[in-house]
N, C-alpha and C. Protein backbone atom coordinates (compact mmCIF):
# COMPACT_ATOMS: atom_id res chain seq x y z
N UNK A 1 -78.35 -35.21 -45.58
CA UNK A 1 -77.55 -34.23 -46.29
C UNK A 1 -78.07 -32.81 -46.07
N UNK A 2 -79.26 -32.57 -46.34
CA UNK A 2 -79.78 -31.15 -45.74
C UNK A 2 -79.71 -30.98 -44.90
N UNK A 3 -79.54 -31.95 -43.22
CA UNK A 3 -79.43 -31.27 -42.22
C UNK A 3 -77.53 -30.85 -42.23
N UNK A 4 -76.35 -31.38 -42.96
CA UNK A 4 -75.32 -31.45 -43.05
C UNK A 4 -75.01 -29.68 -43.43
N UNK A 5 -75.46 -29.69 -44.50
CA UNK A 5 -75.89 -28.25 -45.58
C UNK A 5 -76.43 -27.14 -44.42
N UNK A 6 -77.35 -27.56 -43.74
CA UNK A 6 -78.30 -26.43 -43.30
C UNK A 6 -76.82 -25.93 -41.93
N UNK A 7 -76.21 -27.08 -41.21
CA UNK A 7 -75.74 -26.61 -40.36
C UNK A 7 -74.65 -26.12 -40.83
N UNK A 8 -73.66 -26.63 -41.60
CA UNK A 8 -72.50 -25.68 -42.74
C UNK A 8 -72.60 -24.52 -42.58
N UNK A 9 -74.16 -23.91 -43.64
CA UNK A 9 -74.30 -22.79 -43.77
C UNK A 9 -74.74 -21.75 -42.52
N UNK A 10 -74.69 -22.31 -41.28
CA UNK A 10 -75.84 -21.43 -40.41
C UNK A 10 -74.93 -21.64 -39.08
N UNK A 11 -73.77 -22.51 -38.77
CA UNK A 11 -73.26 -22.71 -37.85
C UNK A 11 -72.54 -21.11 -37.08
N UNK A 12 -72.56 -20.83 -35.98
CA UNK A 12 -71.79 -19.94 -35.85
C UNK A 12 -70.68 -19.81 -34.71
N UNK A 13 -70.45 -21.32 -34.49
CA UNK A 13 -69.18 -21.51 -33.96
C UNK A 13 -68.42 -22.03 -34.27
N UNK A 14 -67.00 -22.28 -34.10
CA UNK A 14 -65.76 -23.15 -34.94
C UNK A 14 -66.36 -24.63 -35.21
N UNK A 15 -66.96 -25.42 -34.15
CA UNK A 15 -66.93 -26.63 -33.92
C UNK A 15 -68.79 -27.22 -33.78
N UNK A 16 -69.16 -27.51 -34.71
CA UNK A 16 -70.91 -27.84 -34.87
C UNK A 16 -71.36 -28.27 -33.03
N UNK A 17 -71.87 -28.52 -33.01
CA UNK A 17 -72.27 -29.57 -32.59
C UNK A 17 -73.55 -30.52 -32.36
N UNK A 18 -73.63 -31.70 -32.10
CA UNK A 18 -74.35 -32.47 -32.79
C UNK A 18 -75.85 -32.40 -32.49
N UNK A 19 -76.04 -31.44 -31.53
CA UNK A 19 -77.67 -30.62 -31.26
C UNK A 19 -77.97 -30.03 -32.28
N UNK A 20 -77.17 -29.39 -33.04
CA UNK A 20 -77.49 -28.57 -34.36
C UNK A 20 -77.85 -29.85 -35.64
N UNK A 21 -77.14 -30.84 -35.61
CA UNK A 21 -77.84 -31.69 -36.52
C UNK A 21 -78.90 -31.63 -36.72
N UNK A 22 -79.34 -32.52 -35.42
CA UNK A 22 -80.51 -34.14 -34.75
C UNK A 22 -81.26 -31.96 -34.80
N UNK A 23 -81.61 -31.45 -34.63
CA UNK A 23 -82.89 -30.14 -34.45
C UNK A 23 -83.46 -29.82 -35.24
N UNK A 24 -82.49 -29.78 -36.66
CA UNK A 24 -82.84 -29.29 -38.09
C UNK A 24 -83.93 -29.98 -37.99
N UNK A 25 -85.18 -29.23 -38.50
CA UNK A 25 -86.15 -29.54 -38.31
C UNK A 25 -86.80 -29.23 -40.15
N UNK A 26 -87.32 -29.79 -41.13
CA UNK A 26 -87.58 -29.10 -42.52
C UNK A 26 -89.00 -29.59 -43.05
N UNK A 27 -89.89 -30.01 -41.89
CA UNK A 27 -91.22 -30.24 -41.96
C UNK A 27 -91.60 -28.71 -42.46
N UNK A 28 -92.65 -29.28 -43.13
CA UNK A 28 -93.24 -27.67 -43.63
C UNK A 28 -95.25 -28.23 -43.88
N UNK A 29 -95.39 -26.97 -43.52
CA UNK A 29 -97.06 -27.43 -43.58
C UNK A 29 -97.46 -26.85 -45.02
N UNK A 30 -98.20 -27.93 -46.18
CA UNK A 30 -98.40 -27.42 -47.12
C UNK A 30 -99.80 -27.33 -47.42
N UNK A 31 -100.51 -26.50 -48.10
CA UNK A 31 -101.64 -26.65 -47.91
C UNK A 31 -102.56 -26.49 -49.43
N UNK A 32 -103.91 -27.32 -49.81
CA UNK A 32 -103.98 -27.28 -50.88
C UNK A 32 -104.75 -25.72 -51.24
N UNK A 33 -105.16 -25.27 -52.28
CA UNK A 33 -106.36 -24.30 -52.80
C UNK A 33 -107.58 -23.97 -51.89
N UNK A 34 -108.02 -25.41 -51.58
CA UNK A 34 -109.57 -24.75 -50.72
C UNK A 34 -109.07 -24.69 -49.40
N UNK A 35 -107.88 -24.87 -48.76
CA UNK A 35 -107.64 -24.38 -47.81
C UNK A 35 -107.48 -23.47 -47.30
N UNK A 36 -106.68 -22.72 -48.51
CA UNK A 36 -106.30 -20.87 -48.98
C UNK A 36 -107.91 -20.21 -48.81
N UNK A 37 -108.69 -20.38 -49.52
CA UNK A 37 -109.78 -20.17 -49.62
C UNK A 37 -110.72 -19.68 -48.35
N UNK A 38 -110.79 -21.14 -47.43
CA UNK A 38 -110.78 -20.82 -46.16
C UNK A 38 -110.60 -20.36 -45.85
N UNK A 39 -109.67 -20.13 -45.72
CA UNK A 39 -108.32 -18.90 -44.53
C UNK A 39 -109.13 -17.81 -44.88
N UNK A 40 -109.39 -17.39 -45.91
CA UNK A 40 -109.84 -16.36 -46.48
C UNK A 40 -111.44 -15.77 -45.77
N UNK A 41 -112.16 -16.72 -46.17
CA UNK A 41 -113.54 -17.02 -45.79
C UNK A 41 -113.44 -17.16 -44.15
N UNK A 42 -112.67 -17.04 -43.20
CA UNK A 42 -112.58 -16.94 -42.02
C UNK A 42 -111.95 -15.74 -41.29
N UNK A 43 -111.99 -15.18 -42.30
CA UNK A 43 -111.44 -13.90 -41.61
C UNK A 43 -110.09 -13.28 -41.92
N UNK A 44 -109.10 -14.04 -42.60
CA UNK A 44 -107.87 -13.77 -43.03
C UNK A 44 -107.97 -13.41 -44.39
N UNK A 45 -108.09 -11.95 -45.26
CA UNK A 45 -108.15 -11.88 -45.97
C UNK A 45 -106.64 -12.22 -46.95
N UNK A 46 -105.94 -11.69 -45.97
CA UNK A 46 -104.53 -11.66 -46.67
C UNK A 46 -103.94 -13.11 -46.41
N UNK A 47 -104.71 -13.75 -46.80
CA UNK A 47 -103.89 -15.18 -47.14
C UNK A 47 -102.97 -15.70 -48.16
N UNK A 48 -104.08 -15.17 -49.44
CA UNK A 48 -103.44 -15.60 -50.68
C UNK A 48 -102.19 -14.18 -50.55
N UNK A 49 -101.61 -13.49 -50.03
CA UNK A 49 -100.39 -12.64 -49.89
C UNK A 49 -99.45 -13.52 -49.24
N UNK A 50 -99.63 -13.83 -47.94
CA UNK A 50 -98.55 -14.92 -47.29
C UNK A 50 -98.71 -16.28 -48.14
N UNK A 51 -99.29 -16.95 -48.88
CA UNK A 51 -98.69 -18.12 -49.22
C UNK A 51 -98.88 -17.95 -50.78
N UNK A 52 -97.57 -18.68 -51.44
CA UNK A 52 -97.42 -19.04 -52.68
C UNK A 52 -97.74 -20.34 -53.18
N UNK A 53 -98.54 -20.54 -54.18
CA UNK A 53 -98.07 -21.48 -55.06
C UNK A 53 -97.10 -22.19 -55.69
N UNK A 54 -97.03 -23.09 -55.30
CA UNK A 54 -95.57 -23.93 -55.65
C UNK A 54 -96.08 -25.30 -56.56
N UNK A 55 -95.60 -25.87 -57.02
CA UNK A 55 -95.38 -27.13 -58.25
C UNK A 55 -94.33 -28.00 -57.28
N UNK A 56 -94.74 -29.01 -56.86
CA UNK A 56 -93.10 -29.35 -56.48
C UNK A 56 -93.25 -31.36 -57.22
N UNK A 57 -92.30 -31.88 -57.20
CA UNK A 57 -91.99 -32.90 -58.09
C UNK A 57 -92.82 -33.76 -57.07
N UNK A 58 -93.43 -34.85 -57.80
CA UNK A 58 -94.10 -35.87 -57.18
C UNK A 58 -95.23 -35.40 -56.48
N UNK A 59 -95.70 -34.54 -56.83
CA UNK A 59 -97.44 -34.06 -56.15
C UNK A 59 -98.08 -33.88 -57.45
N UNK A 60 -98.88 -34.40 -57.60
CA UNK A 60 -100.03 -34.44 -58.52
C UNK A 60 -100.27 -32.89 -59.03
N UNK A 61 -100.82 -32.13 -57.89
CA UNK A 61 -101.20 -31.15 -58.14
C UNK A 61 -99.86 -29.88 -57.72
N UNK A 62 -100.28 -28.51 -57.72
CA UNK A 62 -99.54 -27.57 -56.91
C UNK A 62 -100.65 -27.02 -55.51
N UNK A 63 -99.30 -26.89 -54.72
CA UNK A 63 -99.66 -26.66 -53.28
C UNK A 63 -99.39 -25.34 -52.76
N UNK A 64 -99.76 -24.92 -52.13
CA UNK A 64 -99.79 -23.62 -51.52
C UNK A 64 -99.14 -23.29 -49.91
N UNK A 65 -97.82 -23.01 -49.91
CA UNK A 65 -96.47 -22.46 -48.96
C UNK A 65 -96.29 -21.28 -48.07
N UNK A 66 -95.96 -21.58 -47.08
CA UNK A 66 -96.03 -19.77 -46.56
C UNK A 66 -94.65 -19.02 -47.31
N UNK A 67 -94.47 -18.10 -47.85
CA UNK A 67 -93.61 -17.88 -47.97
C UNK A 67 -92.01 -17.52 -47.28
N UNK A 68 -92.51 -17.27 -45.96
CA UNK A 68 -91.79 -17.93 -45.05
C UNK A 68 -90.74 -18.75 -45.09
N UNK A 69 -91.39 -19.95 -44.91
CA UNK A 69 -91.08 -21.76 -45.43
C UNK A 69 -90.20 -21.48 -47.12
N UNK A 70 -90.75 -20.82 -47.73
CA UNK A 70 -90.01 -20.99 -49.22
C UNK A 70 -88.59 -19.90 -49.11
N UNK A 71 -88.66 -18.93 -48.64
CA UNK A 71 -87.19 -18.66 -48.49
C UNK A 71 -86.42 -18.63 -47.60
N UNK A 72 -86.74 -19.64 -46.28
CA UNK A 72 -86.04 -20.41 -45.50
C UNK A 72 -85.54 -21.56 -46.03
N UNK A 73 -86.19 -23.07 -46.88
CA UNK A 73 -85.48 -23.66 -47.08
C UNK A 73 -85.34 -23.69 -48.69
N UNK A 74 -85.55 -22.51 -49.29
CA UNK A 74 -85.32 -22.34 -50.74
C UNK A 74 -85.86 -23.28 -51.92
N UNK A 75 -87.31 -23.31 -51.52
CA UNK A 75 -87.87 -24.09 -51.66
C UNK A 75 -88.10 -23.54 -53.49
N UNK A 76 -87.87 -24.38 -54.01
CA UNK A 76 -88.09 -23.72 -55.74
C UNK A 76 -89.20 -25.10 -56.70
N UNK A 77 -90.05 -24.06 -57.50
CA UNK A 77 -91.23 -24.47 -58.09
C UNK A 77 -90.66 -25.58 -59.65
N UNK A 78 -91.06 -26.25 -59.40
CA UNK A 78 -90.52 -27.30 -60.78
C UNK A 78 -90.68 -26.98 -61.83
């Protein structure tokens, strides 16, 4: 259904076609706290700027998103 949705909204010719399905691609790399951290501790200060904290349903904890990724697939915090 999201790849159905994603091509709906983003198609820009009369007639889909079925490369635009099967491509939708909505893997996203999520990453926990001490990873952020890292990033940090390696040289990227501006980490915690590009990624947000998110809550999302069925994860124990909250995870950390590029923001990017969150208002590409509108990704919203529980």
């Amino acid at each position: 259904m999201d790849s159905i949705t994603n091509v709906i909204d983003t198609c820009v010719y009369p007639t889909p076609t079925i490369a635009q399905f099967i491509s939708w691609d909505k893997k996203i790399k999520v990453h926990k706290y001490p990873e952020i951290v890292a990033m940090v501790e390696d040289g990227d200060p501006n980490a915690f700027s590009r990624y947000q904290r998110i809550e999302l349903e069925g994860l124990p904890e909250a995870v950390w998103i590029h923001i990017n990724d969150i208002a590409k697939y509108k990704i919203k915090s529980k």
